[in-house]
PDB file of N, CA and C in Angstrom:
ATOM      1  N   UNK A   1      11.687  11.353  -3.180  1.00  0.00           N
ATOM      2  CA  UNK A   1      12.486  12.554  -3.285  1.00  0.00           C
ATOM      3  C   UNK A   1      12.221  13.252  -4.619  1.00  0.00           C
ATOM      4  N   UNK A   2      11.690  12.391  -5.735  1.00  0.00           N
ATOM      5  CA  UNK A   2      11.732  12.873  -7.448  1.00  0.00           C
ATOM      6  C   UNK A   2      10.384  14.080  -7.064  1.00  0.00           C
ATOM      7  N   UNK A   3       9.707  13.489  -6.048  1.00  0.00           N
ATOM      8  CA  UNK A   3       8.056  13.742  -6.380  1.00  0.00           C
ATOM      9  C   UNK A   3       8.095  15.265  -5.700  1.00  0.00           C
ATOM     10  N   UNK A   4       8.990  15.649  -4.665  1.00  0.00           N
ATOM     11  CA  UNK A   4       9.204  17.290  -4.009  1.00  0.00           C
ATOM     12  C   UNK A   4       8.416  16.993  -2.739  1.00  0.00           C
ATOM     13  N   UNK A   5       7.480  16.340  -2.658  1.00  0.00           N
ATOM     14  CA  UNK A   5       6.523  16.245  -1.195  1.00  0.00           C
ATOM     15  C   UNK A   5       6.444  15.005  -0.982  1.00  0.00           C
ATOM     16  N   UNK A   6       5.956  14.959   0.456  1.00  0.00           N
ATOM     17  CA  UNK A   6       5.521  13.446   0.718  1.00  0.00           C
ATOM     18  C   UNK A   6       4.132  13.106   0.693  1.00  0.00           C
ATOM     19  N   UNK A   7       3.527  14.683   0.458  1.00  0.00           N
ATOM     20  CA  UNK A   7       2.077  14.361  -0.144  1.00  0.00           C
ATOM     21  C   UNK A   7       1.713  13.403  -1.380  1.00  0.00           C
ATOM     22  N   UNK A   8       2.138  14.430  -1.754  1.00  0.00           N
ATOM     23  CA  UNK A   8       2.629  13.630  -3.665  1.00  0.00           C
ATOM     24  C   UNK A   8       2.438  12.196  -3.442  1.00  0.00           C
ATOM     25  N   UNK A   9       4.105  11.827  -2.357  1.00  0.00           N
ATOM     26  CA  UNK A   9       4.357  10.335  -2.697  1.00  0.00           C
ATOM     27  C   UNK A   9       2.654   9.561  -2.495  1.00  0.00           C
ATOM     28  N   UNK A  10       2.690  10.080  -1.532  1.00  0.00           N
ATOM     29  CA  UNK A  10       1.781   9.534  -0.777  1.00  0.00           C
ATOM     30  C   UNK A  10       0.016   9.477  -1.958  1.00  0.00           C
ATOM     31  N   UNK A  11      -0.177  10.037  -2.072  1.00  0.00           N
ATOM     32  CA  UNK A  11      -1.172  10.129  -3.312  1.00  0.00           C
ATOM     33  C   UNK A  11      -0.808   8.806  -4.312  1.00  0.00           C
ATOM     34  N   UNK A  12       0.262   9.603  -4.716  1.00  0.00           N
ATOM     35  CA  UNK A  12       0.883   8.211  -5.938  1.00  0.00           C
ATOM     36  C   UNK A  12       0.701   6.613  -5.101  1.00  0.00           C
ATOM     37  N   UNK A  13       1.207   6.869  -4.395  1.00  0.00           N
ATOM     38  CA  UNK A  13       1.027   5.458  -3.912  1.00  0.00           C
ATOM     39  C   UNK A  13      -0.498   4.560  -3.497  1.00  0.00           C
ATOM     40  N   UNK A  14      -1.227   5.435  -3.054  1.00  0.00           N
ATOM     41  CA  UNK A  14      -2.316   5.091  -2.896  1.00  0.00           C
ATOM     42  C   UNK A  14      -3.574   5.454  -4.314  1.00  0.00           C
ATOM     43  N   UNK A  15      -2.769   6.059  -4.849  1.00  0.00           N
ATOM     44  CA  UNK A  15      -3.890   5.729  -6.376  1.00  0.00           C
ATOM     45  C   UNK A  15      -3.252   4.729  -7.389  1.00  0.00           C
ATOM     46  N   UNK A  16      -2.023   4.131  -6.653  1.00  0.00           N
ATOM     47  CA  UNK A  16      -1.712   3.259  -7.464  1.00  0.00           C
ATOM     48  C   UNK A  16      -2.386   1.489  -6.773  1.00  0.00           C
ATOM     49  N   UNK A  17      -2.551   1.883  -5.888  1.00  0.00           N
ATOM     50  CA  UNK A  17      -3.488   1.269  -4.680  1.00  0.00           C
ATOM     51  C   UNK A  17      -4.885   0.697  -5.235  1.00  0.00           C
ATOM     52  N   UNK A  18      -6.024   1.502  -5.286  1.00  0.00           N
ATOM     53  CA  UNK A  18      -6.949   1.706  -5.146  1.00  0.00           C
ATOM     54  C   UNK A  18      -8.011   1.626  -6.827  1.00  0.00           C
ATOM     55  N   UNK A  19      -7.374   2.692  -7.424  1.00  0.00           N
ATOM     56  CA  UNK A  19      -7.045   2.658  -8.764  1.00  0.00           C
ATOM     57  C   UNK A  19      -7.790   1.392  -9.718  1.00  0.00           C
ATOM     58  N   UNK A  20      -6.473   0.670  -9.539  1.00  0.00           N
ATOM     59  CA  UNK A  20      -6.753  -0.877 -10.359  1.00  0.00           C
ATOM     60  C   UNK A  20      -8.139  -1.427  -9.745  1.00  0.00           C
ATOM     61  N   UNK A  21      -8.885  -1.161  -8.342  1.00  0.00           N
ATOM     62  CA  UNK A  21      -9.924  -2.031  -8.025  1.00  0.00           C
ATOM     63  C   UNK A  21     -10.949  -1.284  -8.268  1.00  0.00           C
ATOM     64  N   UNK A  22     -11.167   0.295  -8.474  1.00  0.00           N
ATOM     65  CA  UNK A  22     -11.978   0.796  -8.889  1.00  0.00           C
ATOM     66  C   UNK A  22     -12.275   0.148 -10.669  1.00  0.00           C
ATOM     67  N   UNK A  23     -11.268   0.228 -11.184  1.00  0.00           N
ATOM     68  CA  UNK A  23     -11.213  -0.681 -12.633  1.00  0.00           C
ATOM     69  C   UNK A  23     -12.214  -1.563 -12.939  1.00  0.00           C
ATOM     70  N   UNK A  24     -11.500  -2.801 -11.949  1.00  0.00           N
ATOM     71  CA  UNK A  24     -12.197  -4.275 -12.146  1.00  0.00           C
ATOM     72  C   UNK A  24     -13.122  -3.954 -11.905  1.00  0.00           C
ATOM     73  N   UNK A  25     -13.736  -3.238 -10.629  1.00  0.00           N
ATOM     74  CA  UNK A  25     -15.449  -2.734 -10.248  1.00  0.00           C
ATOM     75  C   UNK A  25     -16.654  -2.566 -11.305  1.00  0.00           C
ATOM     76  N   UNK A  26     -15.571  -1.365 -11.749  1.00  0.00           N
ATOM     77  CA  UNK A  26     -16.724  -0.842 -12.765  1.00  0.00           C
ATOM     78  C   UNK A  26     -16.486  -1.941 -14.413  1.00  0.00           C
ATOM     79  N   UNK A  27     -15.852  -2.926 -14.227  1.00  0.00           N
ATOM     80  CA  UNK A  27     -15.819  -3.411 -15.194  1.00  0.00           C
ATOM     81  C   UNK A  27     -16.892  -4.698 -15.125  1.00  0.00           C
ATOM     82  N   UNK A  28     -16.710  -4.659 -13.522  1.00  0.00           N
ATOM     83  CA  UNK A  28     -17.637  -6.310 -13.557  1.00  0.00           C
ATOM     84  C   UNK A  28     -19.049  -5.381 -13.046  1.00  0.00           C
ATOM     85  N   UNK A  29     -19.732  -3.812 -12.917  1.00  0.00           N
ATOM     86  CA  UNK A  29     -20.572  -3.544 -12.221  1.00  0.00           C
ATOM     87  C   UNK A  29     -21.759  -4.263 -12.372  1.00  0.00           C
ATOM     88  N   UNK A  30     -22.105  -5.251 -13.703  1.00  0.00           N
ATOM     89  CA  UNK A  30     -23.431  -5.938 -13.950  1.00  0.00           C
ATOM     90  C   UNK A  30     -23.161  -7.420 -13.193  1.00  0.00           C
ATOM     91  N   UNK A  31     -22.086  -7.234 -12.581  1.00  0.00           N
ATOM     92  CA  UNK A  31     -22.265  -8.741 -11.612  1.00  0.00           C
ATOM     93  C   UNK A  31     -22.504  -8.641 -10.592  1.00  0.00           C
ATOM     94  N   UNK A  32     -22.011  -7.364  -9.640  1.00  0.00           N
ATOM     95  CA  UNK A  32     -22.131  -6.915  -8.664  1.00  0.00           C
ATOM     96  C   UNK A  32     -22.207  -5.462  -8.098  1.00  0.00           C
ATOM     97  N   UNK A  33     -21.955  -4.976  -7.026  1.00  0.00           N
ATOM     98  CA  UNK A  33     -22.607  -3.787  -6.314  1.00  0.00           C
ATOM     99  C   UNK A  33     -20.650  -3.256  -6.389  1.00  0.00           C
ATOM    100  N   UNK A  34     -20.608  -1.785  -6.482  1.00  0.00           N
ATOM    101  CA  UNK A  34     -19.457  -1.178  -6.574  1.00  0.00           C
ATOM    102  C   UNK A  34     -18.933  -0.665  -5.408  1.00  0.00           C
ATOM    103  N   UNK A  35     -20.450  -0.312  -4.822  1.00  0.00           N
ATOM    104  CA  UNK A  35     -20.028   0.162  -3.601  1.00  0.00           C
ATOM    105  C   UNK A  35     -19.956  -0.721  -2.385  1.00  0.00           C
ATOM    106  N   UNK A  36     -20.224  -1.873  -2.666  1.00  0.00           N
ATOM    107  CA  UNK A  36     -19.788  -3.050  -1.731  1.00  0.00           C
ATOM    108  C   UNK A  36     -18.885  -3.619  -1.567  1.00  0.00           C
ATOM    109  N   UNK A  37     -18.197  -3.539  -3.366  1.00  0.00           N
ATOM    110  CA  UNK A  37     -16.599  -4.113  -3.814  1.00  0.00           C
ATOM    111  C   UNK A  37     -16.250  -3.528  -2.983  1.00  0.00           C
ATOM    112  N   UNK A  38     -15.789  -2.150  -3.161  1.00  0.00           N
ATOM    113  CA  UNK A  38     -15.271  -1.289  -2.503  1.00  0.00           C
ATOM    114  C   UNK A  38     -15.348  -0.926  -1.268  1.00  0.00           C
ATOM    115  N   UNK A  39     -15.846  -1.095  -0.415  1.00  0.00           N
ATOM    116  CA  UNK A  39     -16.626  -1.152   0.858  1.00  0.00           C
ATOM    117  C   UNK A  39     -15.816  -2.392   1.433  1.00  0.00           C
ATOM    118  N   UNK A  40     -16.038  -3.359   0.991  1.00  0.00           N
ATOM    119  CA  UNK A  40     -15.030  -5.007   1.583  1.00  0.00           C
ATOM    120  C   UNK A  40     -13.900  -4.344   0.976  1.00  0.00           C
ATOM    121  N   UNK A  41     -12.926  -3.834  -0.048  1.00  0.00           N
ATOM    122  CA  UNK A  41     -11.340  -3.599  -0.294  1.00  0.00           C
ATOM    123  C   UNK A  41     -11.316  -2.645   1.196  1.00  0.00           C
ATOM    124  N   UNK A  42     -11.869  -1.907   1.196  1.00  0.00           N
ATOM    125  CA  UNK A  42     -11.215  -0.991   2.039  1.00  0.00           C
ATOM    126  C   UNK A  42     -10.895  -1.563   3.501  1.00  0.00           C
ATOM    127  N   UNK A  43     -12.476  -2.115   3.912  1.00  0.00           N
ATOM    128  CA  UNK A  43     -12.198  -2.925   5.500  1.00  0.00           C
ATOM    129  C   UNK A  43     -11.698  -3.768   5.227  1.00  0.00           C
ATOM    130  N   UNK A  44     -11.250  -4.644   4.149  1.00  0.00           N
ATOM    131  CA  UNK A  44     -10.503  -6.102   4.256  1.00  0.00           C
ATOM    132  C   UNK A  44      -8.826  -5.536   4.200  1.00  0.00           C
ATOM    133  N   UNK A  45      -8.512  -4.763   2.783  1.00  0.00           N
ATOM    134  CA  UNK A  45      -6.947  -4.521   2.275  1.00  0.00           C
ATOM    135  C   UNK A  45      -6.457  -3.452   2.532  1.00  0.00           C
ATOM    136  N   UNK A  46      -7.004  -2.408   2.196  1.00  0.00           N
ATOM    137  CA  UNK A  46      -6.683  -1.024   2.625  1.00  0.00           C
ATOM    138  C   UNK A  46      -5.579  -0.897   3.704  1.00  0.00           C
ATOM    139  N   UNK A  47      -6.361  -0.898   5.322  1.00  0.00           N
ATOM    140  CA  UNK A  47      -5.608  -0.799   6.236  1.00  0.00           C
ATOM    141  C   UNK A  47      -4.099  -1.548   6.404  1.00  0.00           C
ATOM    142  N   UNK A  48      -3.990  -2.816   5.317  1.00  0.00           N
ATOM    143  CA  UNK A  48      -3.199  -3.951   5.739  1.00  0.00           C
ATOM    144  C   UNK A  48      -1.888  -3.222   5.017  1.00  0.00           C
ATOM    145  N   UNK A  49      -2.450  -2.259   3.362  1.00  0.00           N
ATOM    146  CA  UNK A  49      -1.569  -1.553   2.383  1.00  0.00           C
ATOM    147  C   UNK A  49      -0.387  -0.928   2.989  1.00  0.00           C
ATOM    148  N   UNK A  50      -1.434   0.039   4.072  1.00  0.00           N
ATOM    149  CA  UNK A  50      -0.755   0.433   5.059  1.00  0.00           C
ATOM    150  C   UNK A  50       0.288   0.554   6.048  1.00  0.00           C
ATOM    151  N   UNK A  51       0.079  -0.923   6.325  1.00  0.00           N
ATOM    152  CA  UNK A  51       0.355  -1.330   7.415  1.00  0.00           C
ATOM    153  C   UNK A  51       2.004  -1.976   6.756  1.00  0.00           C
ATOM    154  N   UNK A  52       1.600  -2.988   5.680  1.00  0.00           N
ATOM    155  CA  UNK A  52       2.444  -3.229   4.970  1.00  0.00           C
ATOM    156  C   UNK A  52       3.515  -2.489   4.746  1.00  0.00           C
ATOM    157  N   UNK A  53       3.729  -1.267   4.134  1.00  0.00           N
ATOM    158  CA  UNK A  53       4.490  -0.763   3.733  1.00  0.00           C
ATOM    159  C   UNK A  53       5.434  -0.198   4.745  1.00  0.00           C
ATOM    160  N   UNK A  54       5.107   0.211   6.305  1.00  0.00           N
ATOM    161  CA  UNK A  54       5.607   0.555   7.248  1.00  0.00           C
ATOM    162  C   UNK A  54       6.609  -0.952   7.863  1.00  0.00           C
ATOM    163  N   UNK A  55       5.392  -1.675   7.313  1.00  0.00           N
ATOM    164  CA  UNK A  55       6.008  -3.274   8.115  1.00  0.00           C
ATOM    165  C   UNK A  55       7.509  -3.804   7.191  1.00  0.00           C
ATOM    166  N   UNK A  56       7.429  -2.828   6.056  1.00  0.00           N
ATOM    167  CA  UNK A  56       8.630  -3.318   5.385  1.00  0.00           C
ATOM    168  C   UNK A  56       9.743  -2.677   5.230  1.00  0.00           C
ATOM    169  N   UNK A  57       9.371  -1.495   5.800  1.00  0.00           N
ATOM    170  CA  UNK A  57      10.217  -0.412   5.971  1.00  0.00           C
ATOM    171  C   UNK A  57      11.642  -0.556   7.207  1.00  0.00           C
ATOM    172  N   UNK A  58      10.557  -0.988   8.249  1.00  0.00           N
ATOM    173  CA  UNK A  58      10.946  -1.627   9.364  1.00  0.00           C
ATOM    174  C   UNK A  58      11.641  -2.830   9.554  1.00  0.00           C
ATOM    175  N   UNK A  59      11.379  -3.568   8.460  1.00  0.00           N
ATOM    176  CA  UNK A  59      12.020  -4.950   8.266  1.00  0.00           C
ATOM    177  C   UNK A  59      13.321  -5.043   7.432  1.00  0.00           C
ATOM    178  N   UNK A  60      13.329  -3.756   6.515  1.00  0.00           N
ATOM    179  CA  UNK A  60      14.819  -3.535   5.980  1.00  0.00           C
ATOM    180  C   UNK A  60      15.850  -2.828   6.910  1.00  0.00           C
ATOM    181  N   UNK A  61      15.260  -1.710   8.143  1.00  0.00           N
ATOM    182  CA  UNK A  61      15.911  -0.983   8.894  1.00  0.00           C
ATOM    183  C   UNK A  61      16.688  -2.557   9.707  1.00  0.00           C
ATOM    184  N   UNK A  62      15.695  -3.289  10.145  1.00  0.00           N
ATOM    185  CA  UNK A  62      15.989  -4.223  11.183  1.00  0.00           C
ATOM    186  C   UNK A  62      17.403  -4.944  10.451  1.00  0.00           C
ATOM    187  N   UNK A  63      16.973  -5.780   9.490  1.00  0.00           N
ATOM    188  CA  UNK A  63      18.071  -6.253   8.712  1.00  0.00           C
ATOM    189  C   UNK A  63      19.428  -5.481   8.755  1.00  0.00           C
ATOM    190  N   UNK A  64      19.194  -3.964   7.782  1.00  0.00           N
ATOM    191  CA  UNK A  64      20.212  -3.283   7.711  1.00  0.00           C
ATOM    192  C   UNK A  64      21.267  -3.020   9.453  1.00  0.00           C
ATOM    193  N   UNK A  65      20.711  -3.366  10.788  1.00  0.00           N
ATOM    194  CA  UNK A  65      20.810  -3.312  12.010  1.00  0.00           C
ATOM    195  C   UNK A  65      21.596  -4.511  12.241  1.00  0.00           C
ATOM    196  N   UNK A  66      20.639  -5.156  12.191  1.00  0.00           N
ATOM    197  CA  UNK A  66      21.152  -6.550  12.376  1.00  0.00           C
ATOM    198  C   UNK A  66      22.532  -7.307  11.303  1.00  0.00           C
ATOM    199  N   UNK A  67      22.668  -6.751  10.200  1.00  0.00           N
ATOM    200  CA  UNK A  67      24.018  -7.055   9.507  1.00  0.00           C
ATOM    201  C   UNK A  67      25.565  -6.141  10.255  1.00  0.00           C
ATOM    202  N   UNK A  68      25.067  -4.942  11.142  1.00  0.00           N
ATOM    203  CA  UNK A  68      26.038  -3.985  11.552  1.00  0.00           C
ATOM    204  C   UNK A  68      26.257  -5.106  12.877  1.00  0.00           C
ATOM    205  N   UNK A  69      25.299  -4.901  13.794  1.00  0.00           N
ATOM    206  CA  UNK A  69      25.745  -5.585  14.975  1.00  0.00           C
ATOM    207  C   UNK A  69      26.055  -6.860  14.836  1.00  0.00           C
ATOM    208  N   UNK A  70      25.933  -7.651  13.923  1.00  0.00           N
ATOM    209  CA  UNK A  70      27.072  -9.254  13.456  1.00  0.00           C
ATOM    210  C   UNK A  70      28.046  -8.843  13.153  1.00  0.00           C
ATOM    211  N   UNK A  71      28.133  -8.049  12.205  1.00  0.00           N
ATOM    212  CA  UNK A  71      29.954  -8.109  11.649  1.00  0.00           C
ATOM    213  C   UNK A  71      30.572  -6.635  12.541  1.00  0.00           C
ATOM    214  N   UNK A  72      29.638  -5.972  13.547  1.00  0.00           N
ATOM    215  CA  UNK A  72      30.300  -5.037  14.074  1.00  0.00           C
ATOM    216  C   UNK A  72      31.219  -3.676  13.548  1.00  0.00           C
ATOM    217  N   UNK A  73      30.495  -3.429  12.486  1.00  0.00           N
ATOM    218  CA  UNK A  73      31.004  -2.060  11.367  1.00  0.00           C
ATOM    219  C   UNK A  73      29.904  -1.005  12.513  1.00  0.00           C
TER     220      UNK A  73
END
């Protein structure tokens, strides 16, 4: 709500994402390939970031559900 859009959020969140592994990349690039790091984050974590955050969203709604229909408020 601070940020005015859900673009915004959405940016922020995913460069807060992504960000840190571009970092380590270019920090370790004389050990390895950057665009491979990056290439495995994306098909390995990426989608899961995703997925995650919806999956937890959903898991507080459920809760918050599930405490009404026990005590019946």
């Amino acid at each position: 709500a601070k940020a005015g859009s859900i673009r915004v959020t959405f940016f922020i969140i995913e460069f807060l994402i992504v960000t840190p592994i571009y970092i380590v990349l270019y920090l370790n690039r004389k050990n390895g390939s950057m665009a491979i790091g990056i290439t495995l984050f994306l098909f390995l974590f990426y989608n899961f970031s995703l997925s995650g955050m919806r999956q937890s969203i959903a898991m507080s709604l459920f809760l918050l559900a599930t405490y009404f229909l026990l005590n019946g408020s």
